[in-house]
N, C-alpha and C. Protein backbone atom coordinates (compact mmCIF):
# COMPACT_ATOMS: atom_id res chain seq x y z
N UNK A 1 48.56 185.90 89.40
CA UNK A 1 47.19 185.62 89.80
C UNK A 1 47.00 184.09 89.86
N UNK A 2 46.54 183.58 90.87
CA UNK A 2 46.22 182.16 91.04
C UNK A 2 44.98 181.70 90.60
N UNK A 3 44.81 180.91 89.71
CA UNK A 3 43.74 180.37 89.05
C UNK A 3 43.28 179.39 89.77
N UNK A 4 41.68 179.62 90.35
CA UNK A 4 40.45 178.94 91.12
C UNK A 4 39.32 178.55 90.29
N UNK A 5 39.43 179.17 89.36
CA UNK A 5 38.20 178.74 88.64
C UNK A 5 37.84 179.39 87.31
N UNK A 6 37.10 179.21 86.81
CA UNK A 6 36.81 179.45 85.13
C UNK A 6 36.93 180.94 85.13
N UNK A 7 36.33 181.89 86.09
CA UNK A 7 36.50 183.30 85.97
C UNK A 7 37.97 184.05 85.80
N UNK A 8 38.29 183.25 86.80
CA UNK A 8 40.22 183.21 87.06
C UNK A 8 40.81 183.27 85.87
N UNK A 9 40.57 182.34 85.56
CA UNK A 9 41.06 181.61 83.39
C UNK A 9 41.31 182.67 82.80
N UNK A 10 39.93 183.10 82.57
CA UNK A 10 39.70 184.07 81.43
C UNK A 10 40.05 185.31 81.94
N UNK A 11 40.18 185.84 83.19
CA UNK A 11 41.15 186.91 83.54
C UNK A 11 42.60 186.91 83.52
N UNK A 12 42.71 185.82 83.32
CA UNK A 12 44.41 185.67 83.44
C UNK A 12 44.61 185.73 81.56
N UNK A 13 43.33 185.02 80.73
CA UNK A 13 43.69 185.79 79.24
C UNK A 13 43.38 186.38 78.89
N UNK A 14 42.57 187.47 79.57
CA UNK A 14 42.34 189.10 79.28
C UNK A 14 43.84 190.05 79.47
N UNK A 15 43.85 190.33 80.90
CA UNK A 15 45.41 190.69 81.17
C UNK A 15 46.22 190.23 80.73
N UNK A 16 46.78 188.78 79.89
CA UNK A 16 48.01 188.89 79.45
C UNK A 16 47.56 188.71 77.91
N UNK A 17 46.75 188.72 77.21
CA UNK A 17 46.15 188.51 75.93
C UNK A 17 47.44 189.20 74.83
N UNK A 18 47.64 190.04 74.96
CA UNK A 18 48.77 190.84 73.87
C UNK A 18 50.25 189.25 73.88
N UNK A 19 50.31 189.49 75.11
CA UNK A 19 51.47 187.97 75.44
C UNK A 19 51.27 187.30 74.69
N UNK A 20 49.90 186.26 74.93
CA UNK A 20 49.94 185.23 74.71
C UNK A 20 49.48 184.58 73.19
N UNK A 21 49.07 185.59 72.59
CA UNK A 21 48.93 185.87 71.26
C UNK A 21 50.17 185.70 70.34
N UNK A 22 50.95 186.48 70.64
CA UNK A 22 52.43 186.82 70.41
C UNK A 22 53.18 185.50 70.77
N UNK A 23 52.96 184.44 71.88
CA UNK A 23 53.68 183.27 71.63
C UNK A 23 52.82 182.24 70.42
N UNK A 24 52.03 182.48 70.61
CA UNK A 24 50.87 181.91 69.51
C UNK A 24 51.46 181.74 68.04
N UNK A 25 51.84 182.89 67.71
CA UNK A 25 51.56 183.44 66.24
C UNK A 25 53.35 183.61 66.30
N UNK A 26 54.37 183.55 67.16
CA UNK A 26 55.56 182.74 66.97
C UNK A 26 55.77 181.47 66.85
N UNK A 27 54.93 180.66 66.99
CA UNK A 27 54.51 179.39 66.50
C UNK A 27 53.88 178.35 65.44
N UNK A 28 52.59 179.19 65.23
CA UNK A 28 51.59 179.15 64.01
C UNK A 28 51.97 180.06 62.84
N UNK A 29 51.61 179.92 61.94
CA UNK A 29 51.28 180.75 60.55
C UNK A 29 49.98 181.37 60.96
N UNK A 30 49.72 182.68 61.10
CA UNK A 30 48.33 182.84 61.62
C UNK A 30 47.44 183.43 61.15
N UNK A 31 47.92 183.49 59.70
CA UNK A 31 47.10 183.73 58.38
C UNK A 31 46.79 182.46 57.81
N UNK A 32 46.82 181.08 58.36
CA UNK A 32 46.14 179.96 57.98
C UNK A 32 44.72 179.70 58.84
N UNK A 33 44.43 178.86 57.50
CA UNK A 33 42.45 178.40 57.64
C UNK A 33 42.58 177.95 59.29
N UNK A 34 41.43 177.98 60.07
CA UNK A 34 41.58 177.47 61.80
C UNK A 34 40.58 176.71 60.96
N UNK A 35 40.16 175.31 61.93
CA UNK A 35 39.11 173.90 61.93
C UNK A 35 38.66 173.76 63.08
N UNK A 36 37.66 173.61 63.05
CA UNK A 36 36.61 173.18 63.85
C UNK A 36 37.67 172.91 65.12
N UNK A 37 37.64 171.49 65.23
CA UNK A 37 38.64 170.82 66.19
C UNK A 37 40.39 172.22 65.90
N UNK A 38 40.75 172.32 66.81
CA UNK A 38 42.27 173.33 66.49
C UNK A 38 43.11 172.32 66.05
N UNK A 39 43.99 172.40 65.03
CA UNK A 39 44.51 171.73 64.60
C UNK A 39 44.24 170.32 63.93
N UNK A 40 42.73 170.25 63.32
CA UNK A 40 42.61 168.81 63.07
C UNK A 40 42.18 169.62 61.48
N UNK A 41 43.09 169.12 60.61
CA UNK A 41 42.45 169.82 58.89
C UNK A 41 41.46 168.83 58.36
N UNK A 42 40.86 167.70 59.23
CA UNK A 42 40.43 166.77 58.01
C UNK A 42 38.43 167.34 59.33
N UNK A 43 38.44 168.17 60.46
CA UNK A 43 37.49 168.85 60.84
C UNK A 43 36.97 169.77 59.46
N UNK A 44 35.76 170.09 59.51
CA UNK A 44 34.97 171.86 59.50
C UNK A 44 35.83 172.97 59.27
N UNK A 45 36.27 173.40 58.50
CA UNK A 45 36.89 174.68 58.46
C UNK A 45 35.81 175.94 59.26
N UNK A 46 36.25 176.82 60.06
CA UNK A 46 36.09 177.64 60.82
C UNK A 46 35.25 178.79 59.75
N UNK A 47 36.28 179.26 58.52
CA UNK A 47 35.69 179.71 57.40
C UNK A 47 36.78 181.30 58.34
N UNK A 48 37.28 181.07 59.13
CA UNK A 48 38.34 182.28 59.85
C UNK A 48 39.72 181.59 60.02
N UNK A 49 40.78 182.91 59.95
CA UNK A 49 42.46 182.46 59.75
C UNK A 49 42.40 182.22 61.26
N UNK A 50 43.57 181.40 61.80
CA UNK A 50 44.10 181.36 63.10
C UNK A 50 44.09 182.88 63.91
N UNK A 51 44.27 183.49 63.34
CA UNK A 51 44.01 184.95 64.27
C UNK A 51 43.17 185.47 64.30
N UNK A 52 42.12 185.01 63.27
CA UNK A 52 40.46 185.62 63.19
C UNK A 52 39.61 184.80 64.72
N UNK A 53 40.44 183.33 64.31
CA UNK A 53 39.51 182.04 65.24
C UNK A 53 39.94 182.08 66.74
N UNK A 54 41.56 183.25 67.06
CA UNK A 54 41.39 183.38 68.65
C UNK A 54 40.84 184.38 68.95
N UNK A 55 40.93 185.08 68.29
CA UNK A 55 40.04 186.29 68.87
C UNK A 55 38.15 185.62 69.22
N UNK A 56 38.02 185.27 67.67
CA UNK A 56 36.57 184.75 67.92
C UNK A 56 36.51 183.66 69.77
N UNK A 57 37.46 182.84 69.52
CA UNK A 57 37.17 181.79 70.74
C UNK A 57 37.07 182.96 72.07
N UNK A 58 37.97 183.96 71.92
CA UNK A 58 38.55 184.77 73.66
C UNK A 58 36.84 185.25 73.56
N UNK A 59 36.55 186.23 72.60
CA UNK A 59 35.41 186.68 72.60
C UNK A 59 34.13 185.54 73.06
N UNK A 60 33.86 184.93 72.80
CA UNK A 60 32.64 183.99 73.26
C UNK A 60 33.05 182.67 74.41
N UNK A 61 34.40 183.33 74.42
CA UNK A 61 34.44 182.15 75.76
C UNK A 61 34.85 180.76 76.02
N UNK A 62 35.10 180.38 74.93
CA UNK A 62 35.56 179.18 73.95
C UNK A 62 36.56 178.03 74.28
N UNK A 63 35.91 177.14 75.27
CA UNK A 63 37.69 176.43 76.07
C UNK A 63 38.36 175.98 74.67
N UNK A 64 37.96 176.31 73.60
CA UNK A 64 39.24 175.53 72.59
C UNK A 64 39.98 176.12 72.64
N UNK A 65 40.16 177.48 73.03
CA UNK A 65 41.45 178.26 72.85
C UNK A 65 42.68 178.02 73.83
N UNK A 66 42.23 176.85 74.60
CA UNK A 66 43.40 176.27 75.35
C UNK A 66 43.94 175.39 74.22
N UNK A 67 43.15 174.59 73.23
CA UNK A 67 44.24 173.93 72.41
C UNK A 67 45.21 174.72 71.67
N UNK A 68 45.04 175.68 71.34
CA UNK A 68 46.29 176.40 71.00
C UNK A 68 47.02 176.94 71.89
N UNK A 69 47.11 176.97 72.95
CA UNK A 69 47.85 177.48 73.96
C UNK A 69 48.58 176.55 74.35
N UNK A 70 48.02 175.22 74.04
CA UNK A 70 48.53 173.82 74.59
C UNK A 70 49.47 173.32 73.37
N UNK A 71 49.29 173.43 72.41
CA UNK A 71 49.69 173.50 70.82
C UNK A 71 51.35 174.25 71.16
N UNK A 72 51.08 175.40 70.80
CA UNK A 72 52.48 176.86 71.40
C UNK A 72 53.09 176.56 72.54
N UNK A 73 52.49 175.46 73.74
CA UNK A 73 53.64 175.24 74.76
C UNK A 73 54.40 174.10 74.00
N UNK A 74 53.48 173.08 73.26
CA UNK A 74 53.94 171.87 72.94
C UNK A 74 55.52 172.03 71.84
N UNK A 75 55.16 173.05 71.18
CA UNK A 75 55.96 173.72 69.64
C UNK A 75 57.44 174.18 70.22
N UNK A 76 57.15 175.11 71.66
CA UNK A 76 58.34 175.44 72.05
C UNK A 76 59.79 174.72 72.68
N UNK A 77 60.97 175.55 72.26
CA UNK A 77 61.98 175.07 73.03
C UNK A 77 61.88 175.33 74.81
N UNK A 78 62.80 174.89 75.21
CA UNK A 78 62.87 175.37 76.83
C UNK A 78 63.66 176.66 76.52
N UNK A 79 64.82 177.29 75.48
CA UNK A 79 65.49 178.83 75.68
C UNK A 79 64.05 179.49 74.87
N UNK A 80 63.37 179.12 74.16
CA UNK A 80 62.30 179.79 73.58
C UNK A 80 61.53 180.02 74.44
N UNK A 81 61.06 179.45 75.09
CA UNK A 81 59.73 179.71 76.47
C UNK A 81 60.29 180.61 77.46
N UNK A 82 61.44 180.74 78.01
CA UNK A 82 61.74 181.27 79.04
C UNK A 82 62.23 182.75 78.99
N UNK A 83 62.13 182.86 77.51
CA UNK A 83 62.56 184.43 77.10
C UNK A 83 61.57 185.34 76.66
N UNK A 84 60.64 184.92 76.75
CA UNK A 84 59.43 185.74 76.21
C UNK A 84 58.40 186.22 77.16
N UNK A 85 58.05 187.27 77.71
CA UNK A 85 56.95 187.56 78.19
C UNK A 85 55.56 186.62 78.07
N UNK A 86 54.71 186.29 79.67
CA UNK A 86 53.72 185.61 79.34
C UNK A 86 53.79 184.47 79.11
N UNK A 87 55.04 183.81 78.93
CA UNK A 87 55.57 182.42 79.33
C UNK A 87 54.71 181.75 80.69
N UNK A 88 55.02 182.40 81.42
CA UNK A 88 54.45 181.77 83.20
C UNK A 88 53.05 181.83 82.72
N UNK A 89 52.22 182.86 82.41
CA UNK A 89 50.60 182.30 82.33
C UNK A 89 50.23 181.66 81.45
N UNK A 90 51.02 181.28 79.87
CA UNK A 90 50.61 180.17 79.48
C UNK A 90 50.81 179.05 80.04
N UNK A 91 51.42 178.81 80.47
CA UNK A 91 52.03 177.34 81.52
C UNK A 91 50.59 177.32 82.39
N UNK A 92 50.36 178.36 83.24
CA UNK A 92 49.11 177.99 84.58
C UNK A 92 48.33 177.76 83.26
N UNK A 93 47.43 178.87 82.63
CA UNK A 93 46.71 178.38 81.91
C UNK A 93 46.37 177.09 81.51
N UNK A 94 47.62 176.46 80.49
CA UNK A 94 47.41 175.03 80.65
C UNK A 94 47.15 174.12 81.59
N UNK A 95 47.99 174.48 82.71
CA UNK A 95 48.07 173.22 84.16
C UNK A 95 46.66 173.51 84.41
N UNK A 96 45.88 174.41 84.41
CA UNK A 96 44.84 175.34 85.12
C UNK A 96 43.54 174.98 84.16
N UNK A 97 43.46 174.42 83.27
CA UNK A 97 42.62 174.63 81.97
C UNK A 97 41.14 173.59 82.03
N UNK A 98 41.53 172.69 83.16
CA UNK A 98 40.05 172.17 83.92
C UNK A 98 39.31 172.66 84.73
N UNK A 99 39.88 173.97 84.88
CA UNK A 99 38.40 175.18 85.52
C UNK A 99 37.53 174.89 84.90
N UNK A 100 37.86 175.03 83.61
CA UNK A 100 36.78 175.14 82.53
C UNK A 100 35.76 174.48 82.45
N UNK A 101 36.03 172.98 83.07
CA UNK A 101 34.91 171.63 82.93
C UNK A 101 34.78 171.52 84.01
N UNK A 102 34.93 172.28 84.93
CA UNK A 102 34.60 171.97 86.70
C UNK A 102 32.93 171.85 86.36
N UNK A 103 32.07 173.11 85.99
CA UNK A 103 30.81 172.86 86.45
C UNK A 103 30.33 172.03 85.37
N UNK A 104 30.74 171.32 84.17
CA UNK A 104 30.42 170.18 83.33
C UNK A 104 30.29 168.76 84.18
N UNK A 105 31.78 168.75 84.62
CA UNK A 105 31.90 167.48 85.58
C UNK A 105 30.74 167.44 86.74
N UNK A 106 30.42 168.49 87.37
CA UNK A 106 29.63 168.65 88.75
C UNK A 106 28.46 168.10 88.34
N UNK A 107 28.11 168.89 87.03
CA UNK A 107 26.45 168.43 86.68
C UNK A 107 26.68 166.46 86.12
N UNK A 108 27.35 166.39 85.79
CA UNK A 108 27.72 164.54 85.35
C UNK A 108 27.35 164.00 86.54
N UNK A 109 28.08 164.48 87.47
CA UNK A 109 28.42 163.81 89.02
C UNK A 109 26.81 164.09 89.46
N UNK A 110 25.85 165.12 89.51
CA UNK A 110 24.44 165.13 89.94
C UNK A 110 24.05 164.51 89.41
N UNK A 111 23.94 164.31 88.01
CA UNK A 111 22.99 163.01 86.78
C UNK A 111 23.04 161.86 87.28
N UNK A 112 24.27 161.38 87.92
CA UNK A 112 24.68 160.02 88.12
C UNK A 112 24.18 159.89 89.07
N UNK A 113 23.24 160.29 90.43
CA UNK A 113 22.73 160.20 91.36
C UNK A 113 21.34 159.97 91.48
């Protein structure tokens, strides 16, 4: 599926969600505290484990859940990535992950006028 826009996104981590979880949590400990910021411990604790806090983000929509997706590409080898299912849509995902701020940017770009 080719990602156009924010709807795109989040369909591409609905359908592969079991995947991309699973590279996630081959990466993370995912019975540890999640923070505010993903990965910043000296943030807000979430007061939810890493697997409580993606579910919470998928559920409400949450572009942080690209930092862990961005996190799990960063963690991997190149024979680790290429053997696992759901490899290819975390990759778009990431490349793809300024859908998200398209209509943020648009409204900046009207203000400024």
């Amino acid at each position: 599926m080719t990602i156009n826009n924010k709807k795109d996104w989040w369909q591409v981590v609905e359908d592969n969600w079991e995947y991309l979880q699973g590279i996630i949590f081959d990466k993370m400990m995912y019975d540890f505290a999640a923070f505010e910021v993903p990965g910043d411990d000296k943030s807000e604790p979430t007061g939810r484990t890493i697997a409580e806090e993606l579910e919470h983000l998928k559920y409400n929509r949450d572009a942080r859940l690209a930092r862990y997706f961005h996190a799990a590409w960063g963690l991997s080898s190149d024979s680790y990535a290429y053997s696992v299912p759901g490899w290819g849509q975390l990759c778009d995902l990431c490349s793809e992950e300024y859908v998200l701020y398209e209509e943020e940017c648009e409204d900046a770009d009207a203000a400024a006028f």
